[in-house]
PDB file of N, CA and C in Angstrom:
ATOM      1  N   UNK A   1      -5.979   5.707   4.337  1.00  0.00           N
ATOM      2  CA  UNK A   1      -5.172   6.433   3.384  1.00  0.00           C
ATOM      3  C   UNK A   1      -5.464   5.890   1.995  1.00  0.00           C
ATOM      4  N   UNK A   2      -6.011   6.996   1.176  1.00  0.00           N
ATOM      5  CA  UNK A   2      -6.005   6.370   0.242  1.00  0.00           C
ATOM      6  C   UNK A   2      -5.018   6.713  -1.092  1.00  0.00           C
ATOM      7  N   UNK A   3      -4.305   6.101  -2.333  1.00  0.00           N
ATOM      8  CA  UNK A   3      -3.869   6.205  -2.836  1.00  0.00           C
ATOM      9  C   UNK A   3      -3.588   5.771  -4.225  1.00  0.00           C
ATOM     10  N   UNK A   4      -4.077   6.996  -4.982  1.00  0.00           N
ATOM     11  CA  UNK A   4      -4.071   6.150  -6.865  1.00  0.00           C
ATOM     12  C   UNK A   4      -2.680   5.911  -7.332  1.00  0.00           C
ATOM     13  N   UNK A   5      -2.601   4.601  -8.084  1.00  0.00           N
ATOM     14  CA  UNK A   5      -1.377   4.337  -9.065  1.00  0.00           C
ATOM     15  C   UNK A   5      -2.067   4.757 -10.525  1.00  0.00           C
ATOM     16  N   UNK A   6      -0.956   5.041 -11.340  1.00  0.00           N
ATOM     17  CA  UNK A   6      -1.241   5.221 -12.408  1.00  0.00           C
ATOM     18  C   UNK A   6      -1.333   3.045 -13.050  1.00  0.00           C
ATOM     19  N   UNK A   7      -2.112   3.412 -14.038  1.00  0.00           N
ATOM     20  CA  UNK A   7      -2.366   1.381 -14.822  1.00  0.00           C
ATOM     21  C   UNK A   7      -0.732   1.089 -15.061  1.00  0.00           C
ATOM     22  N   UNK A   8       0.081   0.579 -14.611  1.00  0.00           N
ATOM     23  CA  UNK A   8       1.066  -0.070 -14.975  1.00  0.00           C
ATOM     24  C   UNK A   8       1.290  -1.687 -14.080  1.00  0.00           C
ATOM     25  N   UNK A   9       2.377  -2.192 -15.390  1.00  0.00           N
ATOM     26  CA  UNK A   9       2.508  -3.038 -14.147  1.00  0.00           C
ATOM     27  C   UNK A   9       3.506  -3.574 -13.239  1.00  0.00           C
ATOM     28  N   UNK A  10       4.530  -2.817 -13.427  1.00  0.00           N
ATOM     29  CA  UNK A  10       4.802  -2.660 -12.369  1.00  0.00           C
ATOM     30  C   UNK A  10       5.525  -1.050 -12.072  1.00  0.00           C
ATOM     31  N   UNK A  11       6.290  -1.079 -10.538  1.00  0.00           N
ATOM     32  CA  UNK A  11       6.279   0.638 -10.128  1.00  0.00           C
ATOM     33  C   UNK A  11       7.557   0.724  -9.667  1.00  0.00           C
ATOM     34  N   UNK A  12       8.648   1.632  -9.994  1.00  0.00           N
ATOM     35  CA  UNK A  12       9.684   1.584  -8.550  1.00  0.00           C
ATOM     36  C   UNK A  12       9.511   1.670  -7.240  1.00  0.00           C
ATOM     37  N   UNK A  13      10.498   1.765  -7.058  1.00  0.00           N
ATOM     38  CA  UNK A  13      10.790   1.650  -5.642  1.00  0.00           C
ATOM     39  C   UNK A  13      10.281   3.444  -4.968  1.00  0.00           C
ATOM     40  N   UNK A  14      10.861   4.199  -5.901  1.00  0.00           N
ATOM     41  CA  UNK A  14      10.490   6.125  -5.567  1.00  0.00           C
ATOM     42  C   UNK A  14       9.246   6.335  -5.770  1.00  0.00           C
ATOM     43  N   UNK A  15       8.742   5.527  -6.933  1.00  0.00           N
ATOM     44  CA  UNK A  15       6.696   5.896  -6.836  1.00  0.00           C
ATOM     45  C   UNK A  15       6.266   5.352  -5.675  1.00  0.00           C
ATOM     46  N   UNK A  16       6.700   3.740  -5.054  1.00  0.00           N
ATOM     47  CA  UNK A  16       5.740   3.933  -3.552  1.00  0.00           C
ATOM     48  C   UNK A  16       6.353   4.947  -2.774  1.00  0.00           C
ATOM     49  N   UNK A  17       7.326   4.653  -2.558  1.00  0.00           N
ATOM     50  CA  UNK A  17       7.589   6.425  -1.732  1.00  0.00           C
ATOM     51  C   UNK A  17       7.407   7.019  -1.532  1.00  0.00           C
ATOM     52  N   UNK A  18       6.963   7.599  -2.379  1.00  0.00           N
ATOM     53  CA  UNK A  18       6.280   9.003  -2.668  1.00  0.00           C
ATOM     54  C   UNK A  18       5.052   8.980  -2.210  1.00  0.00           C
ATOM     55  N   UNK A  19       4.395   7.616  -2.513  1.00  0.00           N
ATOM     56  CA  UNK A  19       3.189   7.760  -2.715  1.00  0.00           C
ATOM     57  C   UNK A  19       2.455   7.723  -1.570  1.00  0.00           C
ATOM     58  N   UNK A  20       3.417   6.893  -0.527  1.00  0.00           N
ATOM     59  CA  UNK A  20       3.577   6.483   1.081  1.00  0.00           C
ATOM     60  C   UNK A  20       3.941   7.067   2.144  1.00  0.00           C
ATOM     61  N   UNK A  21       4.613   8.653   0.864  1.00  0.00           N
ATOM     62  CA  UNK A  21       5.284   9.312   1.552  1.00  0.00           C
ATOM     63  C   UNK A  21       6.418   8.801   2.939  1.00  0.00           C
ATOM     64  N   UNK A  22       7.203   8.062   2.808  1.00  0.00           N
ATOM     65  CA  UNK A  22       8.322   7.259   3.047  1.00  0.00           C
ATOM     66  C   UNK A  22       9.111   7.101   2.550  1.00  0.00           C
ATOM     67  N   UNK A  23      10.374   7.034   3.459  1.00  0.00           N
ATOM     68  CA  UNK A  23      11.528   6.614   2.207  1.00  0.00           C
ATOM     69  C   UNK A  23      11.890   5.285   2.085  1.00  0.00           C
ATOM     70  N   UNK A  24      12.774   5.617   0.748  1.00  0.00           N
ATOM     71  CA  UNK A  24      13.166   4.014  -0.243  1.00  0.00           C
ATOM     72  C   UNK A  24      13.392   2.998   1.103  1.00  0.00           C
ATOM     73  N   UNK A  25      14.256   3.630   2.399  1.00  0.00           N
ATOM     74  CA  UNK A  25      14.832   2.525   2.719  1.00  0.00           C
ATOM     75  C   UNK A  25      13.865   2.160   3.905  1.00  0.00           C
ATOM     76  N   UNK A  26      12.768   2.267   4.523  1.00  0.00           N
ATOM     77  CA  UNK A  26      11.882   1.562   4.964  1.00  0.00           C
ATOM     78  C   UNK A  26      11.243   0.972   4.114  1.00  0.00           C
ATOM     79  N   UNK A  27      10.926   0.959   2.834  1.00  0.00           N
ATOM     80  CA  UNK A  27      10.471  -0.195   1.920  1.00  0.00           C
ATOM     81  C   UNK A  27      11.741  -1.237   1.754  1.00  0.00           C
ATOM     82  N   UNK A  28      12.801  -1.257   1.397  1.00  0.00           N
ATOM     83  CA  UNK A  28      13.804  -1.892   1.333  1.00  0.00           C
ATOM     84  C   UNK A  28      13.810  -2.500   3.095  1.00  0.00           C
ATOM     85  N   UNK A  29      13.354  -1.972   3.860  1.00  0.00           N
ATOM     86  CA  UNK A  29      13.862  -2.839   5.311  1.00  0.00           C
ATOM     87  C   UNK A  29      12.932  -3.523   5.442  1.00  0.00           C
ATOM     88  N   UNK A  30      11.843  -3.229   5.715  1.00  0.00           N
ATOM     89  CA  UNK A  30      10.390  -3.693   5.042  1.00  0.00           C
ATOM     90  C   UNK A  30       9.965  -5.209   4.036  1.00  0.00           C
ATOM     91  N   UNK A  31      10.823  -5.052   3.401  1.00  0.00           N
ATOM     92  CA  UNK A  31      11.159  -6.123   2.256  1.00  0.00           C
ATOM     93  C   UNK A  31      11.821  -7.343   2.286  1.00  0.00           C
ATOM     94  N   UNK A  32      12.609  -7.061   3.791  1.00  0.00           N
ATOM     95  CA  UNK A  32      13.630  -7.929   4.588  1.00  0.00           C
ATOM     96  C   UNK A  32      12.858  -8.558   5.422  1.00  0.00           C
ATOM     97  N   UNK A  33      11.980  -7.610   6.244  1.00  0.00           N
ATOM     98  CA  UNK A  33      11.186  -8.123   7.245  1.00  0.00           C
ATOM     99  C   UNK A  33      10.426  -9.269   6.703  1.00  0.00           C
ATOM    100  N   UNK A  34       9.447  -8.907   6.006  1.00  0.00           N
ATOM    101  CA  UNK A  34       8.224  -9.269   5.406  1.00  0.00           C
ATOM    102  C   UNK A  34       7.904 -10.125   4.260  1.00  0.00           C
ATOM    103  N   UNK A  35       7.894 -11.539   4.201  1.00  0.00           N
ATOM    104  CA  UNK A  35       8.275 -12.488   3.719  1.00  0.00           C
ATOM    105  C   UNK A  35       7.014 -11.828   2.107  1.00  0.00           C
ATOM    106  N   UNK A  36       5.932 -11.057   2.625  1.00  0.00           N
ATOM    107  CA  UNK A  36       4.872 -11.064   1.649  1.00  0.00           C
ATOM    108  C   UNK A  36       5.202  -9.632   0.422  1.00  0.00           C
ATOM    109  N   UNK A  37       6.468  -8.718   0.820  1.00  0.00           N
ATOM    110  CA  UNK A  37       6.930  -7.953   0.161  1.00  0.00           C
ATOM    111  C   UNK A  37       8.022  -8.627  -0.781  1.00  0.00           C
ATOM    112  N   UNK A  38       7.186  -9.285  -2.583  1.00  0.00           N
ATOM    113  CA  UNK A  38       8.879  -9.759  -2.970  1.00  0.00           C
ATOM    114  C   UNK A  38       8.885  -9.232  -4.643  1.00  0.00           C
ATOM    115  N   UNK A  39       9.351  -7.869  -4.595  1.00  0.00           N
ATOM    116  CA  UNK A  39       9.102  -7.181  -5.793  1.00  0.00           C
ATOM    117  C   UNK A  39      10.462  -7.631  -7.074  1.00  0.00           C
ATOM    118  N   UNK A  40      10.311  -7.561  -8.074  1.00  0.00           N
ATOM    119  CA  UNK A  40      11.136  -8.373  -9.116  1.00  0.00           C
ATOM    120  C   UNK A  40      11.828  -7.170  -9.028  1.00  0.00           C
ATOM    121  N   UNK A  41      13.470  -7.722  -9.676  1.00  0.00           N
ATOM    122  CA  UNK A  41      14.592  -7.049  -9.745  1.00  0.00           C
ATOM    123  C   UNK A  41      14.916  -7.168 -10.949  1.00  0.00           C
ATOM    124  N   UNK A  42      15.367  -6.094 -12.003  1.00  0.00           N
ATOM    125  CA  UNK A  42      15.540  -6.041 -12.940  1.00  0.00           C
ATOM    126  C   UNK A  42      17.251  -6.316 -13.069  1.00  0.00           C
ATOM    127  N   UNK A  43      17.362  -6.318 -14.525  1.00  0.00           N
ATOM    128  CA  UNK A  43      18.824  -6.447 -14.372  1.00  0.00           C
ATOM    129  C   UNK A  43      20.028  -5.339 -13.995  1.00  0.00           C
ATOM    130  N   UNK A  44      19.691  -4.367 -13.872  1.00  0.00           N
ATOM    131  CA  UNK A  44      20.590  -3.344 -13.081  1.00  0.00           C
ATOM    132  C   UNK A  44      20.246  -3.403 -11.538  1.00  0.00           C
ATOM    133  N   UNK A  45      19.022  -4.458 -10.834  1.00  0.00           N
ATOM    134  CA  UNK A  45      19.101  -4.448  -9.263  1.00  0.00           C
ATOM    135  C   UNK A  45      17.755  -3.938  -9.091  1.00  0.00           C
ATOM    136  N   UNK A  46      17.632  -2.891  -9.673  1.00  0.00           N
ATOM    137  CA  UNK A  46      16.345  -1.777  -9.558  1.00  0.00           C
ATOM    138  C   UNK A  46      14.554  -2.608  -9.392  1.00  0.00           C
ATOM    139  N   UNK A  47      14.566  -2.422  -8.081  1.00  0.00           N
ATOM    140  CA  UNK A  47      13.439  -3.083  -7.490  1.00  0.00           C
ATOM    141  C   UNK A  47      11.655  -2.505  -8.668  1.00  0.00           C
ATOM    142  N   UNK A  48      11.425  -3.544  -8.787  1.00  0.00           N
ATOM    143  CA  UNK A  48       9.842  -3.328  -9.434  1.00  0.00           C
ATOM    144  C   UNK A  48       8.951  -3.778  -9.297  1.00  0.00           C
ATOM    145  N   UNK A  49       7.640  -3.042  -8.213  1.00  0.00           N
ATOM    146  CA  UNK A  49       6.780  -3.713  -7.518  1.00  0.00           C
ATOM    147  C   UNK A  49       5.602  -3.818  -8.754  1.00  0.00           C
ATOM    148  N   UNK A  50       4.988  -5.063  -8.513  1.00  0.00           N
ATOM    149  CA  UNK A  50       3.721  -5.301  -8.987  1.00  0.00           C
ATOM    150  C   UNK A  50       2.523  -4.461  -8.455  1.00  0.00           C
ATOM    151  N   UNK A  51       1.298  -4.811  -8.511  1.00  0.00           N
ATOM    152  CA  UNK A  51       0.346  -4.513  -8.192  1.00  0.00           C
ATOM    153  C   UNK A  51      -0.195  -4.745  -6.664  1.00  0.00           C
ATOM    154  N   UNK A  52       0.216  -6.664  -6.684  1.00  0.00           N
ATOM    155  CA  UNK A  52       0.318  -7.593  -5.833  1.00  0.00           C
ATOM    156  C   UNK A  52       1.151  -7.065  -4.613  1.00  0.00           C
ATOM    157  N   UNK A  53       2.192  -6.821  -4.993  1.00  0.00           N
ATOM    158  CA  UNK A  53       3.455  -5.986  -4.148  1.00  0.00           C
ATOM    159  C   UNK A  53       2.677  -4.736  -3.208  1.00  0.00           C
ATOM    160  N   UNK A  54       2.190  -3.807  -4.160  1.00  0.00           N
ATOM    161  CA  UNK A  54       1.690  -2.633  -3.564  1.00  0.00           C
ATOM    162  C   UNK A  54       0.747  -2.986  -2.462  1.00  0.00           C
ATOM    163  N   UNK A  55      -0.361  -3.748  -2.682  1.00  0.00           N
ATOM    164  CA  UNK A  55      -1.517  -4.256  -2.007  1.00  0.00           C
ATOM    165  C   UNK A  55      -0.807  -4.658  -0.270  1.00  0.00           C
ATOM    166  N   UNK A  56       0.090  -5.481  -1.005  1.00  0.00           N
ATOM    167  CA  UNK A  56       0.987  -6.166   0.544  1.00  0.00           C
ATOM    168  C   UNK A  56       1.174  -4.774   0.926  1.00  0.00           C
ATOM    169  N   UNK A  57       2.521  -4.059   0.626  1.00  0.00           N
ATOM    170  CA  UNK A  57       2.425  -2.778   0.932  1.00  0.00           C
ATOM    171  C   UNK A  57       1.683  -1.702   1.545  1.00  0.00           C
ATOM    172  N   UNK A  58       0.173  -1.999   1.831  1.00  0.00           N
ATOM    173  CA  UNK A  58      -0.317  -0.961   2.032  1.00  0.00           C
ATOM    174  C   UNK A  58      -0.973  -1.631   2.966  1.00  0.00           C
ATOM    175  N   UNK A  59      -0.902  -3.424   3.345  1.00  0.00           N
ATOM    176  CA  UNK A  59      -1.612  -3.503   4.493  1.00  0.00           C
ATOM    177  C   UNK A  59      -0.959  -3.371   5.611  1.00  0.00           C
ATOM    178  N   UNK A  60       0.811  -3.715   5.249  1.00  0.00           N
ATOM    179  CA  UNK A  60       1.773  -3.875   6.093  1.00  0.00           C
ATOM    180  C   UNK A  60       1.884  -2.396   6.736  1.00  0.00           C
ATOM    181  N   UNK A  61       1.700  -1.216   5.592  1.00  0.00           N
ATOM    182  CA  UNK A  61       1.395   0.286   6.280  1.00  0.00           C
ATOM    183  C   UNK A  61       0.758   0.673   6.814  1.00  0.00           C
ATOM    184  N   UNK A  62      -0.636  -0.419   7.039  1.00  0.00           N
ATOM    185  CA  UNK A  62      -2.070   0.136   7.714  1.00  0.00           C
ATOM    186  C   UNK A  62      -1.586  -0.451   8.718  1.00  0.00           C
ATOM    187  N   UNK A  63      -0.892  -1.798   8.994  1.00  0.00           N
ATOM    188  CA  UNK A  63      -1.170  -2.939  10.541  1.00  0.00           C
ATOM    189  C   UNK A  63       0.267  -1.952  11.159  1.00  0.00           C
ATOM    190  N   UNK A  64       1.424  -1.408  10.500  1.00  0.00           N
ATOM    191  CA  UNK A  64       1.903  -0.514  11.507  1.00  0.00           C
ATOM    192  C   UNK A  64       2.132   0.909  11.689  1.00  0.00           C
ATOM    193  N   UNK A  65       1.743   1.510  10.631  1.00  0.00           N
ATOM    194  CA  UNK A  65       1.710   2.613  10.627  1.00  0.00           C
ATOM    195  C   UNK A  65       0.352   3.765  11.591  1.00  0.00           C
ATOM    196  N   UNK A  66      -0.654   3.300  10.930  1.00  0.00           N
ATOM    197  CA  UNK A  66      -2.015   3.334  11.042  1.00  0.00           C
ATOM    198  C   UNK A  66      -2.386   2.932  12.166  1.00  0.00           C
ATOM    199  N   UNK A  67      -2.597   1.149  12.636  1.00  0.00           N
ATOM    200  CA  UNK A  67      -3.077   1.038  13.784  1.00  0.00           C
ATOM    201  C   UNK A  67      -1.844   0.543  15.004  1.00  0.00           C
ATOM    202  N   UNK A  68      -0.491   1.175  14.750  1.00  0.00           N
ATOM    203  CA  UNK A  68       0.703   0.785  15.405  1.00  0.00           C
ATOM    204  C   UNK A  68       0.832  -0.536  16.102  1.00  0.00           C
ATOM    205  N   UNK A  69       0.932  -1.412  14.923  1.00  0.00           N
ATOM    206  CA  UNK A  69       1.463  -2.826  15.830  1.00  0.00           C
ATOM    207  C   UNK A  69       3.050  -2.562  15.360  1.00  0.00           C
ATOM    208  N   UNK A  70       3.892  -3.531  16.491  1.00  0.00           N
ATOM    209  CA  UNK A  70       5.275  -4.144  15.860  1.00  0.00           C
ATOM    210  C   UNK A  70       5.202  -4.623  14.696  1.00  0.00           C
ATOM    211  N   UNK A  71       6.233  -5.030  14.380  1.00  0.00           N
ATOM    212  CA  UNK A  71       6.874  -5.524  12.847  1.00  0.00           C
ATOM    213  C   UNK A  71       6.098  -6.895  13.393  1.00  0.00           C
ATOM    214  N   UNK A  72       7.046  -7.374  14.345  1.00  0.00           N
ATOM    215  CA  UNK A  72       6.446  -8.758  14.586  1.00  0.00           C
ATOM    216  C   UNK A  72       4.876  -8.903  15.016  1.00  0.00           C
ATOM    217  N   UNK A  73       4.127  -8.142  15.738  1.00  0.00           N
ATOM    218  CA  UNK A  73       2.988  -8.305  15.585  1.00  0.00           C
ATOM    219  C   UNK A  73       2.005  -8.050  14.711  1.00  0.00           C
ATOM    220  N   UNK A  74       2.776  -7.186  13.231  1.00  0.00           N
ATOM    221  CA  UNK A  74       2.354  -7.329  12.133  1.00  0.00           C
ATOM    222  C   UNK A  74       2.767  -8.504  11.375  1.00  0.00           C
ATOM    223  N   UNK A  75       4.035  -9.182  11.389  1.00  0.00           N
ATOM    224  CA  UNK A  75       4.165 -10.344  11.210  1.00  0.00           C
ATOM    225  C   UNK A  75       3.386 -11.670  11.235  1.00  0.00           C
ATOM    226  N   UNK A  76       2.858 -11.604  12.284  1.00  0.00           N
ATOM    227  CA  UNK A  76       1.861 -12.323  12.882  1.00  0.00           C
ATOM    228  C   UNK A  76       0.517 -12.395  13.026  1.00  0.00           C
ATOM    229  N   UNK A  77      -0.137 -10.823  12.516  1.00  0.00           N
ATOM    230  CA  UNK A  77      -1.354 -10.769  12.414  1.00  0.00           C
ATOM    231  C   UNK A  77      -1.088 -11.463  10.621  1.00  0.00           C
ATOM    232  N   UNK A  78      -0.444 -11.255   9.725  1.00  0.00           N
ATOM    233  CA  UNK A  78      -0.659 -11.399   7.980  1.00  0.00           C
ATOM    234  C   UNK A  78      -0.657 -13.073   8.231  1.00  0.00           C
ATOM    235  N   UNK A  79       0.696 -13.234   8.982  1.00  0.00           N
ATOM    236  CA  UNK A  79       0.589 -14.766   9.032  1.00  0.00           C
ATOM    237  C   UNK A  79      -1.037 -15.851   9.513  1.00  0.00           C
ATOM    238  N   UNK A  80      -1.342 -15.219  10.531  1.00  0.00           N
ATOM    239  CA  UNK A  80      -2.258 -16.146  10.987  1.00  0.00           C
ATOM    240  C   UNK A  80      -4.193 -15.202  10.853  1.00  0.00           C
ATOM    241  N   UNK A  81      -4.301 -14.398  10.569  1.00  0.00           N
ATOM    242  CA  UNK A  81      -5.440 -13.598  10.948  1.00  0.00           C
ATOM    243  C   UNK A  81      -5.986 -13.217   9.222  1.00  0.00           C
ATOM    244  N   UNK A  82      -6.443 -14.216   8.417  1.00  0.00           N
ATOM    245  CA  UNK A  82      -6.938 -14.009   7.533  1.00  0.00           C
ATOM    246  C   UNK A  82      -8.441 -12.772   7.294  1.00  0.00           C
ATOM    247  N   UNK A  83      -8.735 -12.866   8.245  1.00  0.00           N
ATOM    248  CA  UNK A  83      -9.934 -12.328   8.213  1.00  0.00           C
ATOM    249  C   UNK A  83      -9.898 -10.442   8.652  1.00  0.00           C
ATOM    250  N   UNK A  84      -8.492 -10.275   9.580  1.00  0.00           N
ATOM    251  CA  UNK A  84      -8.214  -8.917   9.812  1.00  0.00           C
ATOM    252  C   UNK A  84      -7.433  -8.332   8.095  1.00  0.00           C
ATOM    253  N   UNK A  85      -6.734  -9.052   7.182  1.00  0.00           N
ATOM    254  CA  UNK A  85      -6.601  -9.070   5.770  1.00  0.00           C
ATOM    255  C   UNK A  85      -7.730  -8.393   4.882  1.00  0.00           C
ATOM    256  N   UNK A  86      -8.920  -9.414   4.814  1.00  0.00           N
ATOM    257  CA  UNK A  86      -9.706  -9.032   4.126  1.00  0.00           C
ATOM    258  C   UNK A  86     -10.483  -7.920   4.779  1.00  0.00           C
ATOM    259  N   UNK A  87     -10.641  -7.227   6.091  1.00  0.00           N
ATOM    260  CA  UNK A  87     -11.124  -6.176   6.371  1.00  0.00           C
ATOM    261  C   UNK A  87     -10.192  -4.735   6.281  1.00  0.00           C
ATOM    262  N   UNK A  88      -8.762  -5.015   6.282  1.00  0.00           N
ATOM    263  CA  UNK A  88      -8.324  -4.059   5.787  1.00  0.00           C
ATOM    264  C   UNK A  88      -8.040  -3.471   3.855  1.00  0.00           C
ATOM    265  N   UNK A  89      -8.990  -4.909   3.442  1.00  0.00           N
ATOM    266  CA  UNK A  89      -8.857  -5.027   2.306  1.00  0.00           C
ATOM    267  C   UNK A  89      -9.998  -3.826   1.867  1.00  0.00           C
ATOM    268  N   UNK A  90     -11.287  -4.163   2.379  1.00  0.00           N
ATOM    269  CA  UNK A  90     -12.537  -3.853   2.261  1.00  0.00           C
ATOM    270  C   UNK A  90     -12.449  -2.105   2.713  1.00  0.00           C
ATOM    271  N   UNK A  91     -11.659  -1.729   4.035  1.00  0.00           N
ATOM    272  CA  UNK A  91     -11.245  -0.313   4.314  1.00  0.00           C
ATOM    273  C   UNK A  91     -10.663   0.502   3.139  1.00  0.00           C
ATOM    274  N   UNK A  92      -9.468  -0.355   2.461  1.00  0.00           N
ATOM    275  CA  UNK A  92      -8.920   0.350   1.281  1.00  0.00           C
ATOM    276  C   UNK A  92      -9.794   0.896   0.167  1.00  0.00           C
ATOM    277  N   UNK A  93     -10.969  -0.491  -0.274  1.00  0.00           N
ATOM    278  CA  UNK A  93     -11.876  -0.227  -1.304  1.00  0.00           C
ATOM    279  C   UNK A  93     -12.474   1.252  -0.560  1.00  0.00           C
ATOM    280  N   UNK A  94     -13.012   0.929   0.737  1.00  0.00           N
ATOM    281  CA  UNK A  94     -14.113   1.998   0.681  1.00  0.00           C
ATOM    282  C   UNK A  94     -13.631   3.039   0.561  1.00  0.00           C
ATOM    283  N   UNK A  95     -12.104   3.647   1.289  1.00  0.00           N
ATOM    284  CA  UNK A  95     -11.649   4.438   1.170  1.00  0.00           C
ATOM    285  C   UNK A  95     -11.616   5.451  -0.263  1.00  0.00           C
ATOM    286  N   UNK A  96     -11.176   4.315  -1.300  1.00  0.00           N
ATOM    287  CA  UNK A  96     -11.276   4.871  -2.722  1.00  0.00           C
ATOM    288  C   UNK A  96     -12.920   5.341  -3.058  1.00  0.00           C
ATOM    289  N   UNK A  97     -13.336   4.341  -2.848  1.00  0.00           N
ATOM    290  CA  UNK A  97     -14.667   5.008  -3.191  1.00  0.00           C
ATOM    291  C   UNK A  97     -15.221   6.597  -2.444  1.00  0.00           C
ATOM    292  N   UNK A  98     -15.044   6.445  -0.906  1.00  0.00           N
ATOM    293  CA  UNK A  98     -15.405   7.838  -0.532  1.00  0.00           C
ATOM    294  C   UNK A  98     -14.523   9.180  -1.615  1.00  0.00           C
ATOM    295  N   UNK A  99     -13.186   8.852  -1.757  1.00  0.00           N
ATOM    296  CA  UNK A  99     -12.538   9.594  -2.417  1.00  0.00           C
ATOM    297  C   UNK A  99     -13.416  10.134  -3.840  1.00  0.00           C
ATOM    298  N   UNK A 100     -13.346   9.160  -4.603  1.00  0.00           N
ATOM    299  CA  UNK A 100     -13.904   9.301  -6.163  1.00  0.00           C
ATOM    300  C   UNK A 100     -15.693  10.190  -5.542  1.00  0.00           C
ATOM    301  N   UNK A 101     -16.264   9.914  -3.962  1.00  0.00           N
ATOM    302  CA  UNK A 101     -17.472  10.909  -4.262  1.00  0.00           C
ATOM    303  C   UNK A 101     -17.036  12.802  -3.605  1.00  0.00           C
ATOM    304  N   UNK A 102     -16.218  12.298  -3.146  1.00  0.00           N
ATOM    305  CA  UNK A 102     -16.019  13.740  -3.089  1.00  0.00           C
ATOM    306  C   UNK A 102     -15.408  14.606  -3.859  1.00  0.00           C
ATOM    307  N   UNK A 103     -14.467  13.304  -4.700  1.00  0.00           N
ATOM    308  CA  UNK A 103     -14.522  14.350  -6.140  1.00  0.00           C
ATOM    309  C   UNK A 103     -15.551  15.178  -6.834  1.00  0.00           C
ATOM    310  N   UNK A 104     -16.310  13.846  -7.079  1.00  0.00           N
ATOM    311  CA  UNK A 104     -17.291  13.920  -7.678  1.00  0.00           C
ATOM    312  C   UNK A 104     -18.437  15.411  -7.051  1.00  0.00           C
ATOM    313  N   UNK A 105     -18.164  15.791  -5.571  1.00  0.00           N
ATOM    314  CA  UNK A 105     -19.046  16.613  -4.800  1.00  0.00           C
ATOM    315  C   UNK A 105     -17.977  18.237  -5.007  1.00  0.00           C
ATOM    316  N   UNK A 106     -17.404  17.658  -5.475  1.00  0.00           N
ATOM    317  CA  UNK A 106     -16.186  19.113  -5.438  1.00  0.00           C
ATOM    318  C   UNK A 106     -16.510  20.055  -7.043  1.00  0.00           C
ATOM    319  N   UNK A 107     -16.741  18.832  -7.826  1.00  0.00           N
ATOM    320  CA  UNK A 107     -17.285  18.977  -9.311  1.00  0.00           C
ATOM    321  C   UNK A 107     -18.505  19.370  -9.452  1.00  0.00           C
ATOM    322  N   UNK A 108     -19.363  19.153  -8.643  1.00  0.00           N
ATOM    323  CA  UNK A 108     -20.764  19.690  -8.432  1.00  0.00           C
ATOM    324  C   UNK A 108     -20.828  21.195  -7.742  1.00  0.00           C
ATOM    325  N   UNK A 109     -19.846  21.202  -7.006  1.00  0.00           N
ATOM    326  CA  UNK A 109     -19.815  22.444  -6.323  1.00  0.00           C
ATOM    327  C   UNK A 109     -19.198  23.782  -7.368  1.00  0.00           C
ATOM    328  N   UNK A 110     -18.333  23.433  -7.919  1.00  0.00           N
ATOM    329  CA  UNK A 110     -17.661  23.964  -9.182  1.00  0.00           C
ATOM    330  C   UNK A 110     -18.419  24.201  -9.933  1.00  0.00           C
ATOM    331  N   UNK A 111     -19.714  23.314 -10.430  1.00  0.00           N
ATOM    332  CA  UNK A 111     -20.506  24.097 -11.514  1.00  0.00           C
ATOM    333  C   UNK A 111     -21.293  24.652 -10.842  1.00  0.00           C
ATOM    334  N   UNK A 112     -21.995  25.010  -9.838  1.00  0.00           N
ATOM    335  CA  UNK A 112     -23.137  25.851  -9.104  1.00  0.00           C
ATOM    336  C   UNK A 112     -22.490  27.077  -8.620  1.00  0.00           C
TER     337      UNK A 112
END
């Protein structure tokens, strides 16, 4: 899955949402679970994820959403399995990249 943020730095709580298509309160339960979800709180409460935040976010969505582990056996893969990390790291990149060429092939098709 891939997914653009606009450059900021940081996002609410309704832009991943949206973006995750999920709601607020599996990120908020999510956040409880997951010692690696810890987005700053402003002074009205109002959660504001970093960049850093999102990244966690989207592996914790790949290890259960995507390839359906438990909470706890997603727990446990972030905790101890450095190396399943950086390959879902490397999936995300490529992902974007296939994206940006089929833009790019959609734009070619458009001018011919």
């Amino acid at each position: 899955m891939h997914i653009e943020f606009p450059d900021k730095l940081y996002y609410s709580i309704g832009e991943i949402a949206s973006a995750f298509n999920v709601n607020t309160s599996l990120i908020r339960f999510w956040e409880k679970e997951f010692d690696i979800l810890t987005p700053r709180k402003n002074k009205k409460g109002n959660r504001c994820f970093s960049k850093k935040d999102i990244e966690n976010f989207k592996l914790i969505y790949h290890l259960v959403k995507e390839r359906g582990y438990t909470l706890e056996g997603a727990r446990h893969i972030i905790d101890t399995n450095q190396k399943l990390i950086k390959e879902v790291s490397v999936i995300h990149r490529l992902e974007a990249v296939r994206a940006e060429l089929v833009r790019l092939k959609d734009q070619f098709e458009d001018i011919s």
